[in-house]
C-alpha atoms as a PDB file:
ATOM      1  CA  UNK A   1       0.000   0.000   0.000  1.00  0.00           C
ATOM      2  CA  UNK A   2       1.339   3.334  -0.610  1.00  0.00           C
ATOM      3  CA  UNK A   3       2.102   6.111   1.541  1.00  0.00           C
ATOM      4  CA  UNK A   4      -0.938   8.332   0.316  1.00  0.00           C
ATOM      5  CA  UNK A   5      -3.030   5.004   0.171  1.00  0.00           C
ATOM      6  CA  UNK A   6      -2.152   4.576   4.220  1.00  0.00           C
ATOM      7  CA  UNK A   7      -2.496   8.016   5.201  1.00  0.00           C
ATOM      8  CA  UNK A   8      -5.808   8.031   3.848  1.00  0.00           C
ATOM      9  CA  UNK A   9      -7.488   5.029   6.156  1.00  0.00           C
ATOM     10  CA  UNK A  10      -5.529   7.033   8.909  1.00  0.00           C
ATOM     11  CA  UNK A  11      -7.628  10.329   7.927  1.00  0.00           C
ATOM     12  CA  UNK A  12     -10.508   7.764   7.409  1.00  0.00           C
ATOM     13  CA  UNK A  13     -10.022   6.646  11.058  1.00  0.00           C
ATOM     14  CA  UNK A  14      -9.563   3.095  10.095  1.00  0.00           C
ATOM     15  CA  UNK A  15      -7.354   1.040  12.550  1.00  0.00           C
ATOM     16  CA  UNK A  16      -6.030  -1.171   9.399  1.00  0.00           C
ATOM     17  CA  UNK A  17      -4.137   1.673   8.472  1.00  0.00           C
ATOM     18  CA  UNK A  18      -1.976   1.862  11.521  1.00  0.00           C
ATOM     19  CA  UNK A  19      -1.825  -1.582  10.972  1.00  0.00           C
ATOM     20  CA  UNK A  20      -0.405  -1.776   7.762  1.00  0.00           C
ATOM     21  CA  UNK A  21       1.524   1.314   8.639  1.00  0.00           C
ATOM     22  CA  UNK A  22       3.257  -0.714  11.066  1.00  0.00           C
ATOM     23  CA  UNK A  23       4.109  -3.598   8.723  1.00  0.00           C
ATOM     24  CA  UNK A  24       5.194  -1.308   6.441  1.00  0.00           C
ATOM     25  CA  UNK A  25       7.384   1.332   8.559  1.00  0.00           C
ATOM     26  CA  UNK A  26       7.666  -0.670  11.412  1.00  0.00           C
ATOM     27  CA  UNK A  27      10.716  -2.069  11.291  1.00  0.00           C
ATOM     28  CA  UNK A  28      12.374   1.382   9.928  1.00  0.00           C
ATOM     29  CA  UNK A  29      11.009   3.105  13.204  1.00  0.00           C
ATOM     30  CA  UNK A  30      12.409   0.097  15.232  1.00  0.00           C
ATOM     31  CA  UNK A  31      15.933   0.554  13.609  1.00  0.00           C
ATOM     32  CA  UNK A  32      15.781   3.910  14.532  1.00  0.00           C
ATOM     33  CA  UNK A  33      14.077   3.336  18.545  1.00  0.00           C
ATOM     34  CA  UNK A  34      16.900   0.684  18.670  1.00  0.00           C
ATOM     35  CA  UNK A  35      20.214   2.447  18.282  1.00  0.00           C
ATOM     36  CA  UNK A  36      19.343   5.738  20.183  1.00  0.00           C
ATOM     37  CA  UNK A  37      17.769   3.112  23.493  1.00  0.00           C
ATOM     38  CA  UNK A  38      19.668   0.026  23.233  1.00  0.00           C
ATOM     39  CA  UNK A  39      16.987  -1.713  24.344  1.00  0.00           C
ATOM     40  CA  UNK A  40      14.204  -3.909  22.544  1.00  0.00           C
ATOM     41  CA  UNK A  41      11.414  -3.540  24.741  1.00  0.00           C
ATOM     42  CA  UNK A  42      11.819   0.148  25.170  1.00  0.00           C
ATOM     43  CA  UNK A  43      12.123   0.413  21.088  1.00  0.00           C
ATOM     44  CA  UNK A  44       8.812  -1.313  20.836  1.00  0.00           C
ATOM     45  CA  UNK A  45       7.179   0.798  23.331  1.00  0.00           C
ATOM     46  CA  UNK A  46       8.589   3.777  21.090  1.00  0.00           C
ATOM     47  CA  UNK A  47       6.972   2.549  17.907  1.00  0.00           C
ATOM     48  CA  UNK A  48       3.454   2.008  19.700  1.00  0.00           C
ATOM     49  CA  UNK A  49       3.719   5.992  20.973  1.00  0.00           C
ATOM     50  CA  UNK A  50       4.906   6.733  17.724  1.00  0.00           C
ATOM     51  CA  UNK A  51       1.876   4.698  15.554  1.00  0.00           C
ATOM     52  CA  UNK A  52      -0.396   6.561  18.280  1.00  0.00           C
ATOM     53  CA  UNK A  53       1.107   9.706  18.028  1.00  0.00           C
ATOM     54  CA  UNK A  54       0.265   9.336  14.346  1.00  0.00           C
ATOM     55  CA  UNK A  55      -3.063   8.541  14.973  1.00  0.00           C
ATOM     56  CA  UNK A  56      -3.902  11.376  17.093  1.00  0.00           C
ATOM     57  CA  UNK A  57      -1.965  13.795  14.716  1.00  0.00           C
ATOM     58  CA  UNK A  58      -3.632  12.658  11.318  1.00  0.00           C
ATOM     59  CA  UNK A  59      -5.743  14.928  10.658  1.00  0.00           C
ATOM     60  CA  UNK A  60      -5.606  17.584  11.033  1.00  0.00           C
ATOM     61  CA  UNK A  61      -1.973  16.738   9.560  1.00  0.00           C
ATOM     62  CA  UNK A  62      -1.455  14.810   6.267  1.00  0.00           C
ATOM     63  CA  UNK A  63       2.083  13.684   5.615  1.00  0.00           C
ATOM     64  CA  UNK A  64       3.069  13.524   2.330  1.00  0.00           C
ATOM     65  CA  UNK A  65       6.155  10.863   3.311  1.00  0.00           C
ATOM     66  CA  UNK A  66       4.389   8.815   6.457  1.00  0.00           C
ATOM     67  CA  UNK A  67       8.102   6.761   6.277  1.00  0.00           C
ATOM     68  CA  UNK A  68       9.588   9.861   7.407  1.00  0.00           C
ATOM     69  CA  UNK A  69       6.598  11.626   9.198  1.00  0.00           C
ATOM     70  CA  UNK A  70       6.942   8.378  11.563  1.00  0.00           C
ATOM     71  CA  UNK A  71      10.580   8.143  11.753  1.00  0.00           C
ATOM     72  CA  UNK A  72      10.589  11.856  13.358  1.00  0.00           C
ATOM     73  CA  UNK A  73       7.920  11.008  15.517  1.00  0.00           C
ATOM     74  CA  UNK A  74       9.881   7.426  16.270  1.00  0.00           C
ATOM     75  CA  UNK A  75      12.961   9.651  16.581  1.00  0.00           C
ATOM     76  CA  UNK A  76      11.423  12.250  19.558  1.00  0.00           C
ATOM     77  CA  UNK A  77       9.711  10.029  21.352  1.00  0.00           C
ATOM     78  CA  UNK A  78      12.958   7.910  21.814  1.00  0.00           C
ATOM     79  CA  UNK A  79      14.956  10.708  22.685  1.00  0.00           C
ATOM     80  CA  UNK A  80      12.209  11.901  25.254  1.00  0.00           C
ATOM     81  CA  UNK A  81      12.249   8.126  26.502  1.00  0.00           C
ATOM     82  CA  UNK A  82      16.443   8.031  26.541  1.00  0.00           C
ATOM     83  CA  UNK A  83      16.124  11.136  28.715  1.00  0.00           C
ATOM     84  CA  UNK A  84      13.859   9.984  30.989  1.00  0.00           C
ATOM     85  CA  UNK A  85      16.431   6.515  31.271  1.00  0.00           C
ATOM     86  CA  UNK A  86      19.256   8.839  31.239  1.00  0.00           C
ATOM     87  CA  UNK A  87      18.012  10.666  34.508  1.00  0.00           C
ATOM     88  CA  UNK A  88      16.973   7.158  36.156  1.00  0.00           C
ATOM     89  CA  UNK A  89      20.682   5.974  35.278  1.00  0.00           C
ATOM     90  CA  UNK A  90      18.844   3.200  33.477  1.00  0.00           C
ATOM     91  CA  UNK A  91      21.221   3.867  30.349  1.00  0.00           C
ATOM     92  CA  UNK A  92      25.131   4.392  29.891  1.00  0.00           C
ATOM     93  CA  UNK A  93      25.798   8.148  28.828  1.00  0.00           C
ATOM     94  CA  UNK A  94      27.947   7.169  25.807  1.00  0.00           C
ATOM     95  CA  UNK A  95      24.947   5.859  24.365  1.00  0.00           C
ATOM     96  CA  UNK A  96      24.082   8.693  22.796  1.00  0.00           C
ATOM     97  CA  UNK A  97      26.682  10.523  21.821  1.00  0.00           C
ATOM     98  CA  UNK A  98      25.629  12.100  18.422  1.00  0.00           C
ATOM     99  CA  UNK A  99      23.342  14.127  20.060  1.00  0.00           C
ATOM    100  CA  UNK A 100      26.012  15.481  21.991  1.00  0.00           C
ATOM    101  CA  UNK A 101      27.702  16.496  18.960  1.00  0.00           C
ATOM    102  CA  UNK A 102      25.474  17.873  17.477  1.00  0.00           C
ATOM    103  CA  UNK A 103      24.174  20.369  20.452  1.00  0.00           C
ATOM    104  CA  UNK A 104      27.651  21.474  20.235  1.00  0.00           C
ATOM    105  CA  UNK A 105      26.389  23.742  16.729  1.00  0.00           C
ATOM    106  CA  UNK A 106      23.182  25.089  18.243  1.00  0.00           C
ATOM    107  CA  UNK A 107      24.668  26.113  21.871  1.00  0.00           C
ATOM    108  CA  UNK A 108      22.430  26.876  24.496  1.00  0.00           C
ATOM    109  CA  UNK A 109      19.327  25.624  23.137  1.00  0.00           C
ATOM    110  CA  UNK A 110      18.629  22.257  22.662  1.00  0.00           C
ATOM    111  CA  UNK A 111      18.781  20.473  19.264  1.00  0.00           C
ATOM    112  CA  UNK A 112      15.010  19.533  19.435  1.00  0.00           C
ATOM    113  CA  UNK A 113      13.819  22.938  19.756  1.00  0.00           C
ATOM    114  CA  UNK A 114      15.995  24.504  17.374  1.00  0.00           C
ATOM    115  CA  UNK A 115      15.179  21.444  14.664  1.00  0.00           C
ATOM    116  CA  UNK A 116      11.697  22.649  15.040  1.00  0.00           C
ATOM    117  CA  UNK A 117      12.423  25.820  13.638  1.00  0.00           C
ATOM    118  CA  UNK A 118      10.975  24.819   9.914  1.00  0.00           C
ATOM    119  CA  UNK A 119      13.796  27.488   7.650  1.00  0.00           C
ATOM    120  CA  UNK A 120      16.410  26.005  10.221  1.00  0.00           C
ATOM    121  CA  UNK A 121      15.297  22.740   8.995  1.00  0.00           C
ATOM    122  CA  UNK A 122      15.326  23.409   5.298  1.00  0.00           C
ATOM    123  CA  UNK A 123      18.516  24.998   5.826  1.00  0.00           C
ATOM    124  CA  UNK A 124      19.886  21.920   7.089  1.00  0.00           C
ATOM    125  CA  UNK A 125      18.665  19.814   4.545  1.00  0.00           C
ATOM    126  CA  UNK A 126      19.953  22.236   1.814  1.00  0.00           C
ATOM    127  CA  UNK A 127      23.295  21.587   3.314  1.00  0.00           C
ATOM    128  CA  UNK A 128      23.223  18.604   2.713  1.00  0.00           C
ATOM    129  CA  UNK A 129      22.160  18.084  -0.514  1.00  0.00           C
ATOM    130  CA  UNK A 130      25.117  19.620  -1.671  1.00  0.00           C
ATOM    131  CA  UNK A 131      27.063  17.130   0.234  1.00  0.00           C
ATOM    132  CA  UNK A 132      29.004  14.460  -1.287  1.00  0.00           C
ATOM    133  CA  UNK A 133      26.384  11.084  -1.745  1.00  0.00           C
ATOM    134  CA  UNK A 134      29.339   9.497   0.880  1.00  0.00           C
ATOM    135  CA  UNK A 135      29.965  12.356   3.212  1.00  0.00           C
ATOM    136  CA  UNK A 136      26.015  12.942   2.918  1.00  0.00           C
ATOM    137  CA  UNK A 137      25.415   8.977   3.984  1.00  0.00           C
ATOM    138  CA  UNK A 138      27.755   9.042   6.916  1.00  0.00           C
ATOM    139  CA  UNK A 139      25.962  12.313   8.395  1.00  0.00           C
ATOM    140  CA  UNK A 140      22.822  10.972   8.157  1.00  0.00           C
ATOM    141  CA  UNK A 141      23.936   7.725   9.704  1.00  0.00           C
ATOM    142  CA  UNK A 142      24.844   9.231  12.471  1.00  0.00           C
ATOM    143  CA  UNK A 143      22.344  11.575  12.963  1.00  0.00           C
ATOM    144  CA  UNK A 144      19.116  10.762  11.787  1.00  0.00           C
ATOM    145  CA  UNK A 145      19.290   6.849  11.812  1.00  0.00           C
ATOM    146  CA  UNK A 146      22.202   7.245  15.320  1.00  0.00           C
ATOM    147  CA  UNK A 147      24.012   3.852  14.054  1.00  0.00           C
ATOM    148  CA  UNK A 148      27.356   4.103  15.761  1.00  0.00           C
ATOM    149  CA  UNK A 149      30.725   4.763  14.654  1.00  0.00           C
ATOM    150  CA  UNK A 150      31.449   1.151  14.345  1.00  0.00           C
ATOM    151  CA  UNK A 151      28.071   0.249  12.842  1.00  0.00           C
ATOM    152  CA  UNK A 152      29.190   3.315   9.899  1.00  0.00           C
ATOM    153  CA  UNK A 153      32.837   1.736   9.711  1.00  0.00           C
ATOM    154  CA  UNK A 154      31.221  -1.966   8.815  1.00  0.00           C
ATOM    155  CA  UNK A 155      28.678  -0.936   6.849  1.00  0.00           C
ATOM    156  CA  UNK A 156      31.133   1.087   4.660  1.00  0.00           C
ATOM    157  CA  UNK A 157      34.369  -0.534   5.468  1.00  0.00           C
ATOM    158  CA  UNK A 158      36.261   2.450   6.782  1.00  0.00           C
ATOM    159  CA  UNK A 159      38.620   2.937   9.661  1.00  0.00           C
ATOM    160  CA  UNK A 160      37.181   4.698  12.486  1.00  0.00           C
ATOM    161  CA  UNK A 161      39.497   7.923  12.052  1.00  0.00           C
ATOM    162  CA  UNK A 162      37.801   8.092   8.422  1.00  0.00           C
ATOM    163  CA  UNK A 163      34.535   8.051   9.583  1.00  0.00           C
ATOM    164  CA  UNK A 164      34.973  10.199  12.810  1.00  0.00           C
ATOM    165  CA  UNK A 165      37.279  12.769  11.253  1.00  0.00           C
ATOM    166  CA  UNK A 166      34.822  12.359   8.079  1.00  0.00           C
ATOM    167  CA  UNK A 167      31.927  13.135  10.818  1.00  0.00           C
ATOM    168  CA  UNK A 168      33.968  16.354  12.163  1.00  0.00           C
ATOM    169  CA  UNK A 169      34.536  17.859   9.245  1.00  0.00           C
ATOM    170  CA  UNK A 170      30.793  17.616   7.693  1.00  0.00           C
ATOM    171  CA  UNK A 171      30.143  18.962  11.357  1.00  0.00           C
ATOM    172  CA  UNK A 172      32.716  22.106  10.718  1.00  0.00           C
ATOM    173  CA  UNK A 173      31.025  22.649   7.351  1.00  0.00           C
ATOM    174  CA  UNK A 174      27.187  22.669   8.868  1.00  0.00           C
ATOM    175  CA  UNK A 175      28.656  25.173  11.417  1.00  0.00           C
ATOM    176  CA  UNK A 176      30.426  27.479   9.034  1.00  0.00           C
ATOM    177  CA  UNK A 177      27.146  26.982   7.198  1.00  0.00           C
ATOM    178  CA  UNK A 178      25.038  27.726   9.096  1.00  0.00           C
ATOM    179  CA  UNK A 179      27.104  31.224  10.314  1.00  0.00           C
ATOM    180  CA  UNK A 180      26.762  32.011   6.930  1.00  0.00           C
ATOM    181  CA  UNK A 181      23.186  32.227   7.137  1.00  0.00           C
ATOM    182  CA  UNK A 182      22.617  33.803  10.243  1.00  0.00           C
ATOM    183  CA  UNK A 183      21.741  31.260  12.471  1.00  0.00           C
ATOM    184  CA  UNK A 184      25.130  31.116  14.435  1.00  0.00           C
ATOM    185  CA  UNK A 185      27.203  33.237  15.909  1.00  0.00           C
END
């Protein structure tokens, strides 16, 4: 079924649409729930608030890419949920890392509110579509899909200075970037 197909039993309020929306997407959003909680029962409790979330959400909203609409969702509810772990010292800190690195660009504020920002967001993405197909794929391995450095290195059979110096530099570039346009200082 496709994505407007699936969106529309959604809109329709028909349950089969979640369902198939979970056959579909589901194991995306578990890949996802997975490498940001390290934990299977957490990740599945992540795509159930997610599929909900999407539920209660559509409408008045109607994706036009539910794969990514319910990655994002996937995404913030497992960050939210590693947070709440994170201050119960149910998870190591390391776990996490890229998020880390990436709150290092946006300074005091946090990297959720200031992805919210929609021209921040298109800025970002315009960034990196004029990335390098390989230095594009490691940053978004990292960051959207948080597969670790040694996850990258076997999936693309580099050395782990190649990826993480790979990783710094795209980094340097988003900053200088994103200076450029006025959203650093």
């Amino acid at each position: 079924m496709n994505d407007d197909a699936l969106v529309q039993e959604i809109w329709d309020r028909k349950q089969s649409g979640i369902a198939a929306a979970r056959q579909q997407y589901g194991p995306y959003c578990m890949y996802i729930a997975r490498n940001i909680l390290h934990n299977e029962q957490d990740a599945e409790e992540c795509l159930n608030d997610a599929l909900l979330a999407a539920w209660n959400s559509i409408p008045p909203q109607r994706p036009g890419n539910l794969k990514t609409y319910l990655g994002k969702l996937t995404r913030e509810i497992a960050v939210d949920r590693w947070r709440r772990n994170q201050a119960q010292k149910r998870i190591a800190p390391s776990s996490i890392v890229s998020l880390d690195e990436l709150e290092e660009l946006v300074g005091d504020s946090s990297i959720d509110e200031a992805v919210e920002e929609a021209e921040l967001s298109r800025q970002i993405s315009a960034f990196l579509r004029t990335l390098p197909e390989i230095e594009r794929d490691l940053f978004l391995r990292r960051y959207w899909y948080y597969d670790s450095i040694r996850q990258i290195c076997k999936r693309y059979g580099f050395s782990k200075s190649k990826v993480t110096v790979s990783l710094m530099r795209t980094r340097n570039k988003l900053a200088a970037h994103l200076k450029k346009e006025g959203y650093l200082t």
